[in-house]
C-alpha atoms as a PDB file:
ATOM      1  CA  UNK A   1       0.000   0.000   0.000  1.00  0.00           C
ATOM      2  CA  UNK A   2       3.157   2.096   0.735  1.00  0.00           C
ATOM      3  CA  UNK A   3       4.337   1.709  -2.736  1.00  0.00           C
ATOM      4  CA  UNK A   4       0.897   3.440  -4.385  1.00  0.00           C
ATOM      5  CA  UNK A   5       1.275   6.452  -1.603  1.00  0.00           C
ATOM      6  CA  UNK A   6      -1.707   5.134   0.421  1.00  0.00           C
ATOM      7  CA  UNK A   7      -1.462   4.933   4.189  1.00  0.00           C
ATOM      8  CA  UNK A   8      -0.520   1.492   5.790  1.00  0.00           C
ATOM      9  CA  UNK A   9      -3.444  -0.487   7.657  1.00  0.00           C
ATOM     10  CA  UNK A  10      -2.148  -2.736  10.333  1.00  0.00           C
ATOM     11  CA  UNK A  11      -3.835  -6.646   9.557  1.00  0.00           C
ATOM     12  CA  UNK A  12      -5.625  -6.916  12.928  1.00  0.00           C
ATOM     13  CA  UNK A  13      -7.510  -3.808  12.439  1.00  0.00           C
ATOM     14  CA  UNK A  14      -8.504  -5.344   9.442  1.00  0.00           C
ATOM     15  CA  UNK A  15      -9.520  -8.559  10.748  1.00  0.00           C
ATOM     16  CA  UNK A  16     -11.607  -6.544  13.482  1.00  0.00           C
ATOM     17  CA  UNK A  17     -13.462  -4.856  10.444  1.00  0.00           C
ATOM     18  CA  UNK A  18     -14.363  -8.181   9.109  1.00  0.00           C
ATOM     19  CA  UNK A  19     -15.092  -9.718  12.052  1.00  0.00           C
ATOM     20  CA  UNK A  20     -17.539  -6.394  12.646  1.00  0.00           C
ATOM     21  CA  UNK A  21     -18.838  -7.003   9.258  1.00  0.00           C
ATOM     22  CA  UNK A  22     -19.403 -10.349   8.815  1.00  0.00           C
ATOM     23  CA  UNK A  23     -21.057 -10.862  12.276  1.00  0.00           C
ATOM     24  CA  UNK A  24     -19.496 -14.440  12.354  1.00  0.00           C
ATOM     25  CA  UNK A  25     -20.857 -16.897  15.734  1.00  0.00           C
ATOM     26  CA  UNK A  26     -18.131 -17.259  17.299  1.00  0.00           C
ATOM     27  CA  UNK A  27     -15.201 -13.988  17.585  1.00  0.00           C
ATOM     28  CA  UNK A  28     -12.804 -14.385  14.577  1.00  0.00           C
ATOM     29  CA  UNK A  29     -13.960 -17.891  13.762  1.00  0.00           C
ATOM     30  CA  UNK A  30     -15.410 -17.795  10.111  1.00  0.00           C
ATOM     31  CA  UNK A  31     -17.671 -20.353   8.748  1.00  0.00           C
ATOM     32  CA  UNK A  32     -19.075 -20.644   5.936  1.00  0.00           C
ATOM     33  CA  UNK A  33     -22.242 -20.708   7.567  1.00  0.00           C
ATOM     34  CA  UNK A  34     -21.501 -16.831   8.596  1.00  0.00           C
ATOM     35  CA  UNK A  35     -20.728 -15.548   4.939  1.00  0.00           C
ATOM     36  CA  UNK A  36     -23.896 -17.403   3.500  1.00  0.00           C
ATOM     37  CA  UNK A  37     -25.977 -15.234   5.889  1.00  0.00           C
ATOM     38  CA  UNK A  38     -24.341 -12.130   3.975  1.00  0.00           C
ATOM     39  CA  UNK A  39     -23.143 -12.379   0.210  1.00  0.00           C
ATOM     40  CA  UNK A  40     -22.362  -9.151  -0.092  1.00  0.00           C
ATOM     41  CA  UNK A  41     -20.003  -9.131   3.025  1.00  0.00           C
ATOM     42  CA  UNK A  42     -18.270 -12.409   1.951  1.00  0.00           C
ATOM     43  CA  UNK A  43     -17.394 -11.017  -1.118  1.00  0.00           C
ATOM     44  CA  UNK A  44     -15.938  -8.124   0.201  1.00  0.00           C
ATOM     45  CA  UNK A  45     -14.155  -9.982   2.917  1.00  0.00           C
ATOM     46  CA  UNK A  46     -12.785 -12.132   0.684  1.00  0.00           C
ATOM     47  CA  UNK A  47     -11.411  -8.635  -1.772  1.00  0.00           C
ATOM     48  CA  UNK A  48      -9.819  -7.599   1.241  1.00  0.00           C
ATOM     49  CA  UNK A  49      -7.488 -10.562   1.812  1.00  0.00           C
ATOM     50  CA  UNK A  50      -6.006 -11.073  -1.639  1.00  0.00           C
ATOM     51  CA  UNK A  51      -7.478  -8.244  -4.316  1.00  0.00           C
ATOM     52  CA  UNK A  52      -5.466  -4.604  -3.204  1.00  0.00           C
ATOM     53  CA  UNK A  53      -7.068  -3.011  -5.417  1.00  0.00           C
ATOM     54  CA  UNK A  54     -11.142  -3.730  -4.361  1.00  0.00           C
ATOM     55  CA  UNK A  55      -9.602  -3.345  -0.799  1.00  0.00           C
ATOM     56  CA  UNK A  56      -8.137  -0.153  -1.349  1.00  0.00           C
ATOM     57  CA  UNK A  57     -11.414   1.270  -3.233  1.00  0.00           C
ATOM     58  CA  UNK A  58     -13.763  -0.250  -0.214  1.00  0.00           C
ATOM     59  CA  UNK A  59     -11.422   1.216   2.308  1.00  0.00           C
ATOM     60  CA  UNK A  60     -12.381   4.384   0.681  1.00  0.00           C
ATOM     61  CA  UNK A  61     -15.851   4.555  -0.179  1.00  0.00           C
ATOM     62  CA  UNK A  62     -18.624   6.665   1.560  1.00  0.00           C
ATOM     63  CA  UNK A  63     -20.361   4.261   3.910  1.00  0.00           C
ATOM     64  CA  UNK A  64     -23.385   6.509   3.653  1.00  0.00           C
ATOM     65  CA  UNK A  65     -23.909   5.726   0.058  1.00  0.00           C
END
């Protein structure tokens, strides 16, 4: 993220976002029980982890919208 002059997110504050967002049953234990409840969260939990691109653009979208 450094490298396209965007500020550095540390991982658990990203896992604690996901965790937030996904709602899963038990703290930071993900099934896939938990991301069939909410498509649209898996998919962007999923981004997160291994697309920087769709993590950088969710990172900065308004949540309002």
């Amino acid at each position: 993220m450094e490298y396209l002059n965007n500020e550095s997110v540390i991982f658990e504050d990203i896992m604690c976002q996901m965790s937030d967002m996904v709602k899963p049953a038990k703290s930071m234990n993900f099934t896939m029980a938990d991301f069939r409840k909410n498509k649209d969260s898996a998919a962007a939990f999923f981004n997160s982890l291994v697309n920087l691109n769709k993590f950088i653009a969710f990172e900065q979208r308004d949540p309002f919208q």
